[in-house]
N, C-alpha and C. Protein backbone atom coordinates (compact mmCIF):
# COMPACT_ATOMS: atom_id res chain seq x y z
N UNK A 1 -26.54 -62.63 9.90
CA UNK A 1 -25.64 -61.56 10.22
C UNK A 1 -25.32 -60.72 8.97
N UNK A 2 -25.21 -61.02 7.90
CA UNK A 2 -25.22 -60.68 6.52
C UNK A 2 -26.52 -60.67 5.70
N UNK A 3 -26.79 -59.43 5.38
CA UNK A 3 -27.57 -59.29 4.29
C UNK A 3 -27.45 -58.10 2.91
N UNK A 4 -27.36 -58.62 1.68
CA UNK A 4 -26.53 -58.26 0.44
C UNK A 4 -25.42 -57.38 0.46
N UNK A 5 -24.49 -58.31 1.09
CA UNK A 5 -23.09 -57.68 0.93
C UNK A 5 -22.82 -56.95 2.49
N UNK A 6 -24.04 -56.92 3.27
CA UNK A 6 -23.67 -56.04 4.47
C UNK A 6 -23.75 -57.06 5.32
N UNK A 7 -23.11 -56.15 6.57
CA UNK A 7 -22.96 -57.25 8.07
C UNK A 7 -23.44 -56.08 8.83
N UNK A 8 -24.50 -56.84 9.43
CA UNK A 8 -24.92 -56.55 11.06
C UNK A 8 -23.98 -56.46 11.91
N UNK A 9 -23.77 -55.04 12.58
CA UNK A 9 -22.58 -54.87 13.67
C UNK A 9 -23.09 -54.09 14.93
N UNK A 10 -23.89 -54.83 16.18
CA UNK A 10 -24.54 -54.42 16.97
C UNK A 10 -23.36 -53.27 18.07
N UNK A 11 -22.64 -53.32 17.74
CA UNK A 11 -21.31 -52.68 18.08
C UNK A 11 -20.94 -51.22 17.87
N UNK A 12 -21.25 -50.82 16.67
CA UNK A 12 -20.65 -49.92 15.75
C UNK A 12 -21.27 -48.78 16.23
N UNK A 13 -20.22 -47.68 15.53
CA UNK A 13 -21.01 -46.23 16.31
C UNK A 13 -22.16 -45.87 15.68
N UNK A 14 -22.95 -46.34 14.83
CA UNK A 14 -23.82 -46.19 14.07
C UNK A 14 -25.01 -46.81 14.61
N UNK A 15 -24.95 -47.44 16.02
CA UNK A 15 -26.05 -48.12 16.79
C UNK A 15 -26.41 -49.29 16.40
N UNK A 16 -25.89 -50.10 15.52
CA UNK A 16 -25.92 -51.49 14.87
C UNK A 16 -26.83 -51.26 13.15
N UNK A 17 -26.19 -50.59 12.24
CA UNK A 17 -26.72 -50.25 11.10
C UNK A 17 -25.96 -51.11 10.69
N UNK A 18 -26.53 -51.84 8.88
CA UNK A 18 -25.57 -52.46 8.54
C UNK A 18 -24.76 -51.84 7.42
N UNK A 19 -23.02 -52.32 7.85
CA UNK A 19 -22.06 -51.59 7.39
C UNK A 19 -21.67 -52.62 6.16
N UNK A 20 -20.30 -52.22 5.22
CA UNK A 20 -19.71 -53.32 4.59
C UNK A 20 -18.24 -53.97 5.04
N UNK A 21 -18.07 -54.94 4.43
CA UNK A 21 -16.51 -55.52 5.89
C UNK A 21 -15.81 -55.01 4.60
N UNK A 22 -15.20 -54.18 5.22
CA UNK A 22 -13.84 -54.19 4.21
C UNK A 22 -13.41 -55.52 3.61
N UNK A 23 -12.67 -55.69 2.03
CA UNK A 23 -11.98 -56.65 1.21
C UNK A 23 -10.92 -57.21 2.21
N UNK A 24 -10.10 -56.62 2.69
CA UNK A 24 -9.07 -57.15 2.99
C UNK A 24 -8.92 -57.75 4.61
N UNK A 25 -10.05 -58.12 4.69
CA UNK A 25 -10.69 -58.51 6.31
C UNK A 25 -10.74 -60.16 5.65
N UNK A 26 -10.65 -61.21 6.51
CA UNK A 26 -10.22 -62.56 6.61
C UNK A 26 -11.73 -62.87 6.74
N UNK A 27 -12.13 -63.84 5.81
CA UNK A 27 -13.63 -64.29 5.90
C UNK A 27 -14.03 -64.75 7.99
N UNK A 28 -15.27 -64.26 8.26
CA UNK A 28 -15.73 -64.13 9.48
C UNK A 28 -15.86 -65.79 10.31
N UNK A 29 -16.02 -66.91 8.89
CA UNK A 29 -16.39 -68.23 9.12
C UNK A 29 -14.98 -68.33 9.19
N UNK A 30 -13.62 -67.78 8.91
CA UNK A 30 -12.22 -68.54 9.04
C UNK A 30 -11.78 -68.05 10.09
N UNK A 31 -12.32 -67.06 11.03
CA UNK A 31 -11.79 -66.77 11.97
C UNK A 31 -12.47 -67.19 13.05
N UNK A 32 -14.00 -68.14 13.15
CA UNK A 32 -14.71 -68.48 13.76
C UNK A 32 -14.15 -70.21 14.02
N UNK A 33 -13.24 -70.87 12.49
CA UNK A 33 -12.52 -71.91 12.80
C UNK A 33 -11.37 -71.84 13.44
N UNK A 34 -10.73 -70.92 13.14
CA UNK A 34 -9.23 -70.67 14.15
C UNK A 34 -9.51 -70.40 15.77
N UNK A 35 -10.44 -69.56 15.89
CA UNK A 35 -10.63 -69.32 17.56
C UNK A 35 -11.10 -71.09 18.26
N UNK A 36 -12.19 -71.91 17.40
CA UNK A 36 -12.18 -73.14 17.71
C UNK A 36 -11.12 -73.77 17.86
N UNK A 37 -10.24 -74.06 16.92
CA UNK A 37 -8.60 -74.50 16.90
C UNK A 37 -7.75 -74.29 18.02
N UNK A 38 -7.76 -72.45 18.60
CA UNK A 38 -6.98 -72.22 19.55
C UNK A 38 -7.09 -73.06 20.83
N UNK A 39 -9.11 -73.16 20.56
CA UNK A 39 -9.43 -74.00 21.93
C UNK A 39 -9.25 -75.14 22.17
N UNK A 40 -8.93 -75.87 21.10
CA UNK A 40 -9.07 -77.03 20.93
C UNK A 40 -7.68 -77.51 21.41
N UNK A 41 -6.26 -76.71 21.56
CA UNK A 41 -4.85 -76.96 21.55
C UNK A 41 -4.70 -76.79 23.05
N UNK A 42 -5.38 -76.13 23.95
CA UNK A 42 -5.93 -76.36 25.30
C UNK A 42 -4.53 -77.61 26.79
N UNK A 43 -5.65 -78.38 26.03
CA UNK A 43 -4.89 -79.61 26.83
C UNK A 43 -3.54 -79.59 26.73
N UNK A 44 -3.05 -79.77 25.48
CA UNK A 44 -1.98 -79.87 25.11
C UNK A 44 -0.85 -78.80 25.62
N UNK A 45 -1.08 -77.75 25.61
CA UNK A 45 -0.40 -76.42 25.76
C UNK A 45 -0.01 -76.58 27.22
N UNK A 46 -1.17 -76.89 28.38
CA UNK A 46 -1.23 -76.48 29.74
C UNK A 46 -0.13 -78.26 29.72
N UNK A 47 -0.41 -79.25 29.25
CA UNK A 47 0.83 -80.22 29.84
C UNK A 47 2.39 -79.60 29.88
N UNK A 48 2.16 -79.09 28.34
CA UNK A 48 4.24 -78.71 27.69
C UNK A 48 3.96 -77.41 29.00
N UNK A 49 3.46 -76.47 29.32
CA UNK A 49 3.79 -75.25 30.46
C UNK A 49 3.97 -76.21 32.12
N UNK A 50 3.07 -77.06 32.24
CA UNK A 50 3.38 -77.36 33.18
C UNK A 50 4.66 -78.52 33.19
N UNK A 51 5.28 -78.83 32.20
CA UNK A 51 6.46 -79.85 32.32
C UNK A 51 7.51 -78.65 32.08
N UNK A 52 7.27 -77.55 31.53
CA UNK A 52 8.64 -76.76 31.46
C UNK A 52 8.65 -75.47 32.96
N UNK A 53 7.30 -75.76 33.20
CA UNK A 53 7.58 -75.31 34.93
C UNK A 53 8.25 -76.44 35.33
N UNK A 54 8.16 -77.32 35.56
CA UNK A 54 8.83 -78.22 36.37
C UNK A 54 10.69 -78.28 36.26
N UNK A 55 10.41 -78.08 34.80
CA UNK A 55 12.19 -78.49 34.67
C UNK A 55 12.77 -77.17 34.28
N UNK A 56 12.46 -75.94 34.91
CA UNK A 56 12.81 -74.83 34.85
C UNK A 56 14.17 -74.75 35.65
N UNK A 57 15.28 -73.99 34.98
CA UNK A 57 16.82 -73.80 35.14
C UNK A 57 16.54 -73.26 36.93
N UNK A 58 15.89 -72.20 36.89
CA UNK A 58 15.68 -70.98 37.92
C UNK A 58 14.41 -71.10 38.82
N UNK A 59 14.59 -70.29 39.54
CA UNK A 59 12.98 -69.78 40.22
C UNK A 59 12.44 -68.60 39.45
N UNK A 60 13.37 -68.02 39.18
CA UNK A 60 13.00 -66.64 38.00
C UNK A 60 12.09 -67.28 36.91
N UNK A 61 13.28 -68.34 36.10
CA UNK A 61 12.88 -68.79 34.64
C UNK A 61 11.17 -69.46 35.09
N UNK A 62 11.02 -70.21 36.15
CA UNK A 62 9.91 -70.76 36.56
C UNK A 62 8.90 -69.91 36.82
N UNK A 63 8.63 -68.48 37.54
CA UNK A 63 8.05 -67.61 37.38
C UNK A 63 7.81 -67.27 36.19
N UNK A 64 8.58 -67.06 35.80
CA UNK A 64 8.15 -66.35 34.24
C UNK A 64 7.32 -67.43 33.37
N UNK A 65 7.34 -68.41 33.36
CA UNK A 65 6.38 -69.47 32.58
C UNK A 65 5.53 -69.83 33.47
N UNK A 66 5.28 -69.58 34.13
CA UNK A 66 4.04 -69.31 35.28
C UNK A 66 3.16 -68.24 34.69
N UNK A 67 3.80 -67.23 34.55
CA UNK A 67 2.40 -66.28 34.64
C UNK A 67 2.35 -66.60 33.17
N UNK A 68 3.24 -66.86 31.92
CA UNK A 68 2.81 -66.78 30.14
C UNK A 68 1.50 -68.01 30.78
N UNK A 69 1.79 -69.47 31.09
CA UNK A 69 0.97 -70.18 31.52
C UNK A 69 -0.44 -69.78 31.74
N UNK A 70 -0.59 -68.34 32.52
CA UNK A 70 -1.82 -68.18 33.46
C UNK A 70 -2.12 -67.11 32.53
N UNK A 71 -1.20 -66.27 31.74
CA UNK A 71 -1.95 -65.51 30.25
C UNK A 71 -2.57 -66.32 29.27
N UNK A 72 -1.86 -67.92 29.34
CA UNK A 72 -2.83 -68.37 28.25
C UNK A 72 -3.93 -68.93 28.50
N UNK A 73 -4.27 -68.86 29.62
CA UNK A 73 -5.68 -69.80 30.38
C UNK A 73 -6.32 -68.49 30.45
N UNK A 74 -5.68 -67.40 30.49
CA UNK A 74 -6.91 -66.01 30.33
C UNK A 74 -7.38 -66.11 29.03
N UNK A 75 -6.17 -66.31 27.79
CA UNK A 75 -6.68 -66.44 26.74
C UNK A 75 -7.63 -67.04 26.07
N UNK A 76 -7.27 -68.61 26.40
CA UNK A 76 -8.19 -69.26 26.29
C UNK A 76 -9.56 -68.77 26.87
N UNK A 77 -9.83 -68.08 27.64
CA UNK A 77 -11.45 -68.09 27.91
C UNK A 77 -12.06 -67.21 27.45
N UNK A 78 -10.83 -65.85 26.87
CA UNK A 78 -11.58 -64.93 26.11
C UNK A 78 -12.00 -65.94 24.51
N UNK A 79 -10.72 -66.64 24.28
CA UNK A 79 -11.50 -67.66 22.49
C UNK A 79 -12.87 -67.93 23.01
N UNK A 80 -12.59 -68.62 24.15
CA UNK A 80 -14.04 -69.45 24.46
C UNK A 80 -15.55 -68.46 24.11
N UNK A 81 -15.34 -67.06 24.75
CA UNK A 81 -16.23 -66.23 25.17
C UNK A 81 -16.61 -65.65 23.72
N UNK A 82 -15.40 -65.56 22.61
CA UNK A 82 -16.05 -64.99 21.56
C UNK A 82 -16.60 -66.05 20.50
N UNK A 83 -16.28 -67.56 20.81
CA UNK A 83 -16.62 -68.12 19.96
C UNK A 83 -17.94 -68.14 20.39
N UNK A 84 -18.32 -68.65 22.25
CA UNK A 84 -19.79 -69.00 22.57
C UNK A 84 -20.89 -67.69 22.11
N UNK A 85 -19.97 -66.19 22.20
CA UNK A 85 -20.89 -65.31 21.89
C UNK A 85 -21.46 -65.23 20.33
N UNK A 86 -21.02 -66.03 19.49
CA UNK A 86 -20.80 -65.58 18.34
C UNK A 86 -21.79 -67.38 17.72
N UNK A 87 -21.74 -68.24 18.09
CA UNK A 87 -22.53 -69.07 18.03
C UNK A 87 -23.39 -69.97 19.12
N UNK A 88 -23.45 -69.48 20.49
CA UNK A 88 -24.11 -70.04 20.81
C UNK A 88 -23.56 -71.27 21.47
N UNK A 89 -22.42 -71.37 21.02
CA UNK A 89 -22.15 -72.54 21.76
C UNK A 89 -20.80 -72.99 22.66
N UNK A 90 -20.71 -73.78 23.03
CA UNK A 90 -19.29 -74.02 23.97
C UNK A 90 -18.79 -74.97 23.05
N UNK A 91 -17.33 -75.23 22.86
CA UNK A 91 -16.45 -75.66 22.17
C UNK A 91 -16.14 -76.79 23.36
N UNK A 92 -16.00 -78.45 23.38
CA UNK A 92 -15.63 -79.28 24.07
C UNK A 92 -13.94 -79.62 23.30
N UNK A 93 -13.88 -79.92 24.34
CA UNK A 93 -12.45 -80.37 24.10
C UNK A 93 -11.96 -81.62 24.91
N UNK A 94 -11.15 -82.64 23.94
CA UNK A 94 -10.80 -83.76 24.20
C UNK A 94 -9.40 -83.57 25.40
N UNK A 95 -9.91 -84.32 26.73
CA UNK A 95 -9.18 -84.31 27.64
C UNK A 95 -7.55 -85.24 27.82
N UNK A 96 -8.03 -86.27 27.05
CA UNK A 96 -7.09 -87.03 27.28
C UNK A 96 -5.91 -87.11 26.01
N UNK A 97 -5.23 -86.25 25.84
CA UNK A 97 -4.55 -86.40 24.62
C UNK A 97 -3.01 -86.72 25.17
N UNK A 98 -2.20 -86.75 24.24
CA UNK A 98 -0.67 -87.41 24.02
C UNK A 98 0.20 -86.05 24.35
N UNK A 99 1.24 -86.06 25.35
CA UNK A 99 1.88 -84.85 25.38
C UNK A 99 3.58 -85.74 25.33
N UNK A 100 4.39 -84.84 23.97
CA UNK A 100 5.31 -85.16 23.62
C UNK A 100 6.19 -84.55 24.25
N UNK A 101 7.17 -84.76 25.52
CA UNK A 101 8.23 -84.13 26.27
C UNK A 101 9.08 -83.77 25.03
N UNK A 102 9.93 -82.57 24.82
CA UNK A 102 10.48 -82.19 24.28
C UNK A 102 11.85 -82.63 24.67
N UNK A 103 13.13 -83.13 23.74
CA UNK A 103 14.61 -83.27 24.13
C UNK A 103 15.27 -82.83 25.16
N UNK A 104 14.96 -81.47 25.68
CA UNK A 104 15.32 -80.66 26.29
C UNK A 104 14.53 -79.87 26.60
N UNK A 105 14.71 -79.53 27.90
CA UNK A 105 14.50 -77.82 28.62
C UNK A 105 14.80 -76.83 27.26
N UNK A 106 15.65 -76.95 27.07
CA UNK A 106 16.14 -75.76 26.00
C UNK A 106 15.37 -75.73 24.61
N UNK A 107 15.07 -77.18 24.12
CA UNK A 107 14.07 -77.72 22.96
C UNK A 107 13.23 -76.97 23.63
N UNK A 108 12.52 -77.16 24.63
CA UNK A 108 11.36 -76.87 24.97
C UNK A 108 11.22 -75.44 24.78
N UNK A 109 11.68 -74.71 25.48
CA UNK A 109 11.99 -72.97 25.33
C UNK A 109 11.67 -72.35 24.11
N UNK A 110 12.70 -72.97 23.32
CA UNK A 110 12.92 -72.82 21.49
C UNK A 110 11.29 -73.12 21.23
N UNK A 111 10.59 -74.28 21.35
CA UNK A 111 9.64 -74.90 20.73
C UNK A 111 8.53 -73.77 21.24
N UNK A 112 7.95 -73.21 22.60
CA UNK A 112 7.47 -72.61 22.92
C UNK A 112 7.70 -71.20 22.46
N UNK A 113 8.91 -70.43 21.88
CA UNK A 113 9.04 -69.39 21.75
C UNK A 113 8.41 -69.16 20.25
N UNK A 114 8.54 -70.16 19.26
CA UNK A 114 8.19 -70.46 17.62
C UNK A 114 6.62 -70.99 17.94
N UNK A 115 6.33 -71.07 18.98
CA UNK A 115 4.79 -71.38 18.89
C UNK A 115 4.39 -70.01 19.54
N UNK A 116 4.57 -69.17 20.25
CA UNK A 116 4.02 -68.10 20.60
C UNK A 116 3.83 -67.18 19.28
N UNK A 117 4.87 -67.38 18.43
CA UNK A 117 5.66 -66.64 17.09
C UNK A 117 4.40 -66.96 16.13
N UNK A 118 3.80 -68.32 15.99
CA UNK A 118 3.26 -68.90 15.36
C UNK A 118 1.98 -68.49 15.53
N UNK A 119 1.67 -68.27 16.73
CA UNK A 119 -0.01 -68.05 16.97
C UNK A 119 -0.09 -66.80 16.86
N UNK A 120 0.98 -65.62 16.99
CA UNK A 120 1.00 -64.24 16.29
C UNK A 120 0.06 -64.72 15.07
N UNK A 121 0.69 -65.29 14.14
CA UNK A 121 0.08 -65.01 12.78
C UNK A 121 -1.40 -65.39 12.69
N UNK A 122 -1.73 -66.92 13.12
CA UNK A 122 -3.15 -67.53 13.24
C UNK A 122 -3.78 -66.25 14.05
N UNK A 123 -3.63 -65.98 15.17
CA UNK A 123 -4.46 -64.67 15.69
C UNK A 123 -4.68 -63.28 14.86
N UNK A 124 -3.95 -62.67 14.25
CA UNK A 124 -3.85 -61.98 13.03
C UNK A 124 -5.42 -62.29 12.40
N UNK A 125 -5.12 -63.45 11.44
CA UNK A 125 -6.30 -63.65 10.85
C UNK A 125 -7.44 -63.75 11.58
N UNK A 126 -7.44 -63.98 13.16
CA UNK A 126 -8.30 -64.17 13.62
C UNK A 126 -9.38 -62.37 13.97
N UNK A 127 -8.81 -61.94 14.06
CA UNK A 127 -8.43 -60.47 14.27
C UNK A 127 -9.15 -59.95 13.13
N UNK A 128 -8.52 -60.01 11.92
CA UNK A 128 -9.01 -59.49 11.27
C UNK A 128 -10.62 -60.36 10.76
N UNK A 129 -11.20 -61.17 10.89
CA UNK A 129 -11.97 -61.97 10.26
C UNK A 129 -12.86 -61.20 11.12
N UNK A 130 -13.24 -60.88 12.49
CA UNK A 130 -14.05 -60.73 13.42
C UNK A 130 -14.68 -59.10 13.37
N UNK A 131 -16.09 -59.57 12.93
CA UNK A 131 -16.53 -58.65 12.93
C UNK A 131 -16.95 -56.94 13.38
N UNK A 132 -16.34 -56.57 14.50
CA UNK A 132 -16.34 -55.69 15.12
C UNK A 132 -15.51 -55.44 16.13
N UNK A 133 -15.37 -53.83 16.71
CA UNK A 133 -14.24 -53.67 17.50
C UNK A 133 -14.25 -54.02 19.08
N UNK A 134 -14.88 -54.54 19.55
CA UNK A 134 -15.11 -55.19 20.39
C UNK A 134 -14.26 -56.45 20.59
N UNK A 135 -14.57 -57.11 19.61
CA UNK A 135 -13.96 -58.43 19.61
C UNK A 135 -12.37 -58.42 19.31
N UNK A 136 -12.22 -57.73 18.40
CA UNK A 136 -11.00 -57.36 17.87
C UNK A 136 -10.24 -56.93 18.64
N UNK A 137 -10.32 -56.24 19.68
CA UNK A 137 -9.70 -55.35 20.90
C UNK A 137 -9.43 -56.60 21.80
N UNK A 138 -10.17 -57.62 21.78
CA UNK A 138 -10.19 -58.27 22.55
C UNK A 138 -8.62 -59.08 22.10
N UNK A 139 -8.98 -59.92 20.80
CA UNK A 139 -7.59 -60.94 20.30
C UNK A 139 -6.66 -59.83 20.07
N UNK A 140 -6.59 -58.31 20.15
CA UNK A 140 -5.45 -57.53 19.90
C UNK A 140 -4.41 -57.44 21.20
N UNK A 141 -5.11 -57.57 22.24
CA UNK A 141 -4.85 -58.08 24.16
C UNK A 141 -3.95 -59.01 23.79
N UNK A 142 -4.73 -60.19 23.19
CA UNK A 142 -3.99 -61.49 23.09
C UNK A 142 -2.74 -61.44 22.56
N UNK A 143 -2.60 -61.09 21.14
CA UNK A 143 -1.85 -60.28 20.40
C UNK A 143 -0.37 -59.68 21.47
N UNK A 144 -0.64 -58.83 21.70
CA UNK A 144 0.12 -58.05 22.22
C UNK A 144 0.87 -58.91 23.33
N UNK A 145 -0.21 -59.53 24.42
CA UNK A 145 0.34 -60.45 25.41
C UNK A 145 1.19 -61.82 24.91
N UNK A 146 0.99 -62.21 23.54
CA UNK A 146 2.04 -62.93 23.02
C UNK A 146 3.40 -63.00 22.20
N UNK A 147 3.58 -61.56 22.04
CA UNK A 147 4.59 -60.92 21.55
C UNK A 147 5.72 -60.51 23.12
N UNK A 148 5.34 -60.17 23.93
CA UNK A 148 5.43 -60.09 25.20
C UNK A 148 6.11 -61.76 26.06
N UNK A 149 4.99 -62.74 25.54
CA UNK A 149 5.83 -63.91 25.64
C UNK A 149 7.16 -64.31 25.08
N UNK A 150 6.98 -64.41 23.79
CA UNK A 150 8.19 -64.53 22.87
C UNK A 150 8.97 -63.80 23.24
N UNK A 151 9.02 -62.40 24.31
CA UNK A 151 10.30 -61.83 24.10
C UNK A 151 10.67 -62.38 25.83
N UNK A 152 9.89 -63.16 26.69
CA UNK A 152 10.40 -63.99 28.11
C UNK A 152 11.00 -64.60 27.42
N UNK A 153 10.92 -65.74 26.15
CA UNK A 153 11.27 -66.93 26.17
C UNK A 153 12.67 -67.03 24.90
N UNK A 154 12.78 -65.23 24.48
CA UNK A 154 14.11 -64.83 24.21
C UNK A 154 14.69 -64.41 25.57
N UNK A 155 14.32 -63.93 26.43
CA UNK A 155 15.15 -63.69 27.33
C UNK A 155 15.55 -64.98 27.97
N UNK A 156 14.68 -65.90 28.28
CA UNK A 156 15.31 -67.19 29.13
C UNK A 156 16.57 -68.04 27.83
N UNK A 157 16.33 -68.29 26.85
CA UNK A 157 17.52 -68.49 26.17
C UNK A 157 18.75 -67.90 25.99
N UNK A 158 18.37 -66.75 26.33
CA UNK A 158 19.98 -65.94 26.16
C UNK A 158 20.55 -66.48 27.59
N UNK A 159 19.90 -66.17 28.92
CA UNK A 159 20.18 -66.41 30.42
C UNK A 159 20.86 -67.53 30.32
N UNK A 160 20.65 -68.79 29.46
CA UNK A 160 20.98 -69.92 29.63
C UNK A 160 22.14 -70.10 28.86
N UNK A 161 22.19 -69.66 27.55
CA UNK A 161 23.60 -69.32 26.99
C UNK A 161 24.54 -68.99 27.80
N UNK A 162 24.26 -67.85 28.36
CA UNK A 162 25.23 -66.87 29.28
C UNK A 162 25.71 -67.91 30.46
N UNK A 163 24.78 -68.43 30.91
CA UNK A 163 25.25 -69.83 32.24
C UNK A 163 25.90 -70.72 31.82
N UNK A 164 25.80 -70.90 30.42
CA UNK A 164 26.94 -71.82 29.88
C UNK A 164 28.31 -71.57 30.01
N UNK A 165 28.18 -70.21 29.62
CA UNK A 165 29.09 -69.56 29.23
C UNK A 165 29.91 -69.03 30.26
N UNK A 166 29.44 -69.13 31.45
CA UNK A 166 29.93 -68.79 32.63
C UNK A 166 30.29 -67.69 33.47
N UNK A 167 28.87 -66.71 32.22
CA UNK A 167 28.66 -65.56 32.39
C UNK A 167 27.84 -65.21 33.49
């Protein structure tokens, strides 16, 4: 995909000439380990969504972690699609792993809102590492649709304050 200093970009408006990656672009092999990573957190993610559907305050609050739920299983298949396009291969993932119930409904919320917060940044790099705008457009979706989360899972914490509160 690289040859002296250039990258092959079958993408580009230039009909796939090779261009140079800008310096301040995230090496292409570190963003090819993070999209693996995302996939790899899979299992884990869909247990904590489906235990905080379950012990959801509302039918609202339960909707709403329903569909972040069914944005991240979109997500996940776009990682899948740029990692398989990009090497060839499918990423397996270990089925049977350990899912740690959180203290609380409310732990849980908190914990999910700092992990949406969190994968902002890992996607970032992912974003930028990836060679062309294609792909990039693609985790910028993601991007966007998880900033979008974080601000459900500020809204369901305040809701729940306020019910305390007897507002």
């Amino acid at each position: 995909m690289y040859q002296n200093g250039y990258m092959y970009d079958p993408f580009n408006a230039y009909n796939g000439y090779y261009t140079r990656q800008p310096q301040y672009y995230k090496s292409f092999q570190d963003a090819l380990r993070l999209v693996k990573d995302a996939i790899q957190g899979e299992r884990e993610d869909e247990l904590f969504y489906d235990y905080l559907i379950s012990v959801a305050q509302t039918k609202e609050e339960k909707n709403i972690i329903q569909t972040i739920r069914d944005d991240e299983r979109k997500h996940n298949q776009m990682f899948r699609k740029i990692y398989r396009d990009f090497t060839g291969q499918e990423v397996q993932v270990q089925e049977d792993v350990d899912f740690q119930k959180p203290k609380s409904y409310l732990d849980g919320i908190k914990k999910a809102l700092f992990g949406e917060l969190a994968a902002m940044e890992r996607y970032r790099d992912i974003r930028a590492g990836l060679p062309n705008r294609y792909y990039r457009d693609m985790v910028f979706e993601i991007l966007t649709d998880e900033l979008k989360h974080a601000d459900k899972y500020n809204y369901i914490l305040i809701a729940n304050v306020m019910r305390r509160m007897g507002r």
